[in-house]
C-alpha atoms as a PDB file:
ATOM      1  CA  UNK A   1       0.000   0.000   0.000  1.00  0.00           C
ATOM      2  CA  UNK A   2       1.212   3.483  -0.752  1.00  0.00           C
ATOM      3  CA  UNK A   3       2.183   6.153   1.777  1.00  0.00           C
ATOM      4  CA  UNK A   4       2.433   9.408   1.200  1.00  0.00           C
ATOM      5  CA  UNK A   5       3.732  10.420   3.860  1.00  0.00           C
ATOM      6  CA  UNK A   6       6.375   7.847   4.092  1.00  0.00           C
ATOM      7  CA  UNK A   7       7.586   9.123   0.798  1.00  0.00           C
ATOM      8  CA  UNK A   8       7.556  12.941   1.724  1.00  0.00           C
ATOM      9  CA  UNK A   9       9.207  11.449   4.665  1.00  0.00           C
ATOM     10  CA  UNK A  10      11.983   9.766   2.520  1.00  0.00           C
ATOM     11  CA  UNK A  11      12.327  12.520  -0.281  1.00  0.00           C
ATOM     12  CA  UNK A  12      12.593  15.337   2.879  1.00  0.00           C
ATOM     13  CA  UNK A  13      15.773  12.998   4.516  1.00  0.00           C
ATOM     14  CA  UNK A  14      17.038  13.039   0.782  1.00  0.00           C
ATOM     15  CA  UNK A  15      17.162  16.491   0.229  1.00  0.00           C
ATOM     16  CA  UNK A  16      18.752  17.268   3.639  1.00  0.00           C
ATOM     17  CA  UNK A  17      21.754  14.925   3.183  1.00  0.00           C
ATOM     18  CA  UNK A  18      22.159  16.824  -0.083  1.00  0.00           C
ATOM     19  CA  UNK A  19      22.260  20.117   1.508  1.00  0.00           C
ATOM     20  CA  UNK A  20      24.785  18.193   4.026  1.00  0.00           C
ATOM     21  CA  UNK A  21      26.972  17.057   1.261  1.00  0.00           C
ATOM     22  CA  UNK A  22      26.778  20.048  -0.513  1.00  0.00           C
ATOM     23  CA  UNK A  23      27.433  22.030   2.578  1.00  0.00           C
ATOM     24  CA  UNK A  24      30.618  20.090   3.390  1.00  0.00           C
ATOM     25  CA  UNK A  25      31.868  20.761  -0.214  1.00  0.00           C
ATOM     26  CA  UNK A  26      31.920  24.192  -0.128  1.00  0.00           C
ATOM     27  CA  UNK A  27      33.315  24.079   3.103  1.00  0.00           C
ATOM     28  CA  UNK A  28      36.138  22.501   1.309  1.00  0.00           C
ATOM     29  CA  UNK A  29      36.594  24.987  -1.761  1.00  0.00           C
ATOM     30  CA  UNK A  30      37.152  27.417   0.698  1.00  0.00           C
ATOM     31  CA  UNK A  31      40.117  26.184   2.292  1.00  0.00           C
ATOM     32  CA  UNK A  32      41.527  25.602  -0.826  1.00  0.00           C
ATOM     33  CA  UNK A  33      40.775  28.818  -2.559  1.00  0.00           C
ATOM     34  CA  UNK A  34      42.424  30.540   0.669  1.00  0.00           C
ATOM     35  CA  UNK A  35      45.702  28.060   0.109  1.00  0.00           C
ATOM     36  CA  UNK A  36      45.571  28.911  -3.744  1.00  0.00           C
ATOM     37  CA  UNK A  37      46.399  32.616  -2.950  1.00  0.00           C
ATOM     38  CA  UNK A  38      43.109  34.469  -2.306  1.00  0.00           C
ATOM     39  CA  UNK A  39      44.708  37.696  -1.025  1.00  0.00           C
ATOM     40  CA  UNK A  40      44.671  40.618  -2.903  1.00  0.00           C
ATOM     41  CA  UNK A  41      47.764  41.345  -4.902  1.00  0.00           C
ATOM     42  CA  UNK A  42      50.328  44.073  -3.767  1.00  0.00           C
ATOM     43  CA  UNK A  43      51.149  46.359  -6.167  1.00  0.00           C
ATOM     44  CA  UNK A  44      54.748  45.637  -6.411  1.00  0.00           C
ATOM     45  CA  UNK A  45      55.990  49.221  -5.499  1.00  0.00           C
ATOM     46  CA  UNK A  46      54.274  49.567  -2.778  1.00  0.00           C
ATOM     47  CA  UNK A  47      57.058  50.713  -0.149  1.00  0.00           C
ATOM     48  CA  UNK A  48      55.659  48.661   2.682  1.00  0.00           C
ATOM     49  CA  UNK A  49      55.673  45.686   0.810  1.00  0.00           C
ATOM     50  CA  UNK A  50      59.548  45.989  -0.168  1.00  0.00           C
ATOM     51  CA  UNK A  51      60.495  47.323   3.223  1.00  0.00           C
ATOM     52  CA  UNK A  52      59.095  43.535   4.073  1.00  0.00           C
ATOM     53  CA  UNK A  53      60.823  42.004   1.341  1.00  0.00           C
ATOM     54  CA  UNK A  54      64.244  43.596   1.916  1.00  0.00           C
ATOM     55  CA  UNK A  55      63.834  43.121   6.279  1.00  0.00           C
ATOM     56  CA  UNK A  56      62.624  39.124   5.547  1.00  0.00           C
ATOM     57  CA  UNK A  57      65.689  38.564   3.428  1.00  0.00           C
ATOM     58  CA  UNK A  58      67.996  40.409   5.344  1.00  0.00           C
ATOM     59  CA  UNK A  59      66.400  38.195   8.946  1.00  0.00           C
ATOM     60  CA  UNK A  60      65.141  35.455   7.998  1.00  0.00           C
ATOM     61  CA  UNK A  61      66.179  32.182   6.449  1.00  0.00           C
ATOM     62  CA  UNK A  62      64.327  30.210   3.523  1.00  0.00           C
ATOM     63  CA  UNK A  63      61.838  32.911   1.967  1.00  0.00           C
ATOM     64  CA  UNK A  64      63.549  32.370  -1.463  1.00  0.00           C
ATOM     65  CA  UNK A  65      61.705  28.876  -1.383  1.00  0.00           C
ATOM     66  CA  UNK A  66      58.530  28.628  -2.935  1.00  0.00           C
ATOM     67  CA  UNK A  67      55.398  28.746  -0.897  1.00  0.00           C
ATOM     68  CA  UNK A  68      51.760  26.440  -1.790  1.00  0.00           C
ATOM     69  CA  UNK A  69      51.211  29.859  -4.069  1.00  0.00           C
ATOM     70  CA  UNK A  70      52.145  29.654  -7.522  1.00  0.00           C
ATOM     71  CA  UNK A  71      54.696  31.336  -8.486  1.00  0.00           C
ATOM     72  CA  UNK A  72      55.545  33.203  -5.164  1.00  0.00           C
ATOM     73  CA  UNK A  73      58.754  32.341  -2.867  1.00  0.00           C
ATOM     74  CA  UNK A  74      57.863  32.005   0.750  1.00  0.00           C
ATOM     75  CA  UNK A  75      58.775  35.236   1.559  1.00  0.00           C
ATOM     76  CA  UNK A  76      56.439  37.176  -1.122  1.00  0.00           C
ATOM     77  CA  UNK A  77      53.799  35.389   0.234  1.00  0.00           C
ATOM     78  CA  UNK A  78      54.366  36.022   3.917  1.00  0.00           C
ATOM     79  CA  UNK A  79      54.672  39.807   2.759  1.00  0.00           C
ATOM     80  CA  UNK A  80      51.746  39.487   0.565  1.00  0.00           C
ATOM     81  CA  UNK A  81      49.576  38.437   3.604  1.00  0.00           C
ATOM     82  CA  UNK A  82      51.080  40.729   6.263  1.00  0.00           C
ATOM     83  CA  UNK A  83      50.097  43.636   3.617  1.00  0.00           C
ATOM     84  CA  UNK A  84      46.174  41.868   3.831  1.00  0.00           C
ATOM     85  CA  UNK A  85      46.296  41.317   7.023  1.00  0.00           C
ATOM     86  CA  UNK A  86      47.100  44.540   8.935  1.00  0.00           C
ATOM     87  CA  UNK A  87      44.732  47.408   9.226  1.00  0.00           C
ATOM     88  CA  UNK A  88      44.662  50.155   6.259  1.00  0.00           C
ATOM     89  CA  UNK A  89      45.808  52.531   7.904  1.00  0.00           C
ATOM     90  CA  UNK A  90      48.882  50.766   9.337  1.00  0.00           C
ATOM     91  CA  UNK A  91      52.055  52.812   8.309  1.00  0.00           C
ATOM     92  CA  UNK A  92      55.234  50.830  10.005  1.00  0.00           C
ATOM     93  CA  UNK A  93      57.464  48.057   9.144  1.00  0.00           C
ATOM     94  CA  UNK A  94      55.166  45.249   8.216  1.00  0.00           C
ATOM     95  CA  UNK A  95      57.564  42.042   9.403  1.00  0.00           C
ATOM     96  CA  UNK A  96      58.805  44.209  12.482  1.00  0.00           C
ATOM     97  CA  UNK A  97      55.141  44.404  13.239  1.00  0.00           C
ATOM     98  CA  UNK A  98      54.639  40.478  13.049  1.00  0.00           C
ATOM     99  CA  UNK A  99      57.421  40.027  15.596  1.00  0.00           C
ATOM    100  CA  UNK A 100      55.860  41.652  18.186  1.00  0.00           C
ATOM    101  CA  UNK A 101      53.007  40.601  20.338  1.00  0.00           C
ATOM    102  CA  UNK A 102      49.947  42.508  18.609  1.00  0.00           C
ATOM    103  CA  UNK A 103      51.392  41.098  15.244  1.00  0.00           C
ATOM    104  CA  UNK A 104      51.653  37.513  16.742  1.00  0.00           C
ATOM    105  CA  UNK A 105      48.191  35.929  15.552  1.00  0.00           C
ATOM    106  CA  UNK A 106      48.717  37.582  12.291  1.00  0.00           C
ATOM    107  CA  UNK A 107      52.334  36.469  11.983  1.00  0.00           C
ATOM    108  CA  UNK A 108      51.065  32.928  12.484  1.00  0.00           C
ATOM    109  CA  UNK A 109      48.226  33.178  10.395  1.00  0.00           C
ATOM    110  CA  UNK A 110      50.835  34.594   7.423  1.00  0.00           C
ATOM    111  CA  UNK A 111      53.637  31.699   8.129  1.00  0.00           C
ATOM    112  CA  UNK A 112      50.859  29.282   7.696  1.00  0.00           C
ATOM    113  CA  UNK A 113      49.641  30.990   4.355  1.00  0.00           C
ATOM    114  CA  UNK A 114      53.086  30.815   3.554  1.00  0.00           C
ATOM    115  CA  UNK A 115      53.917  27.361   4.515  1.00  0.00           C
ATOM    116  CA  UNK A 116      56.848  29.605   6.222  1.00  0.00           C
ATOM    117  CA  UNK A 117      57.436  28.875  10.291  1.00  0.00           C
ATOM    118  CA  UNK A 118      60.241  27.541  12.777  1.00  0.00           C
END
């Protein structure tokens, strides 16, 4: 004998493991468009951005290695995020700034980007 509301029942479960599924996918595609490089691209003579550059070379060790973005070394991409990260109206020394303890979370949050850390 047919149900009705059985089948409602049935087609109702259906579409809300879809949504589930569906949900859990897009979850995904976020993660990876933030690993792909979803920042906002510095324009390349933008003084804060080189002042990183030149102070991540001169400090650090292993930014000429490439990071998960294409076609960025580690350092470019730490800088890259550090640039995003800070406020707008932030005027100082961008990888100075991640070394101290208001730029920790975002230093850690632009190693990771970076694939760049101790």
């Amino acid at each position: 004998m047919f149900h009705p509301f059985k089948t409602l029942l049935k087609v109702n479960l259906m579409v809300k493991s879809l949504v589930a599924v569906a949900s859990i996918v897009l979850l995904g595609m976020t993660q990876t468009a933030f690993a792909a490089g979803d920042y906002n691209d510095v324009p390349s003579s933008d003084p804060q951005y080189k002042q990183c550059l030149a102070y991540s070379s001169k400090n650090y060790e292993g930014g000429n290695a490439p990071s998960p973005i294409a076609g960025q070394t580690k350092m470019a991409a730490f800088c890259e995020c550090m640039w995003n990260e800070t406020p707008d109206d932030f005027k100082g020394n961008l990888a100075k700034f991640s070394e101290s303890p208001k730029g920790k979370k975002i230093n850690q949050t632009c190693e990771k980007y970076a694939n760049w850390g101790d």
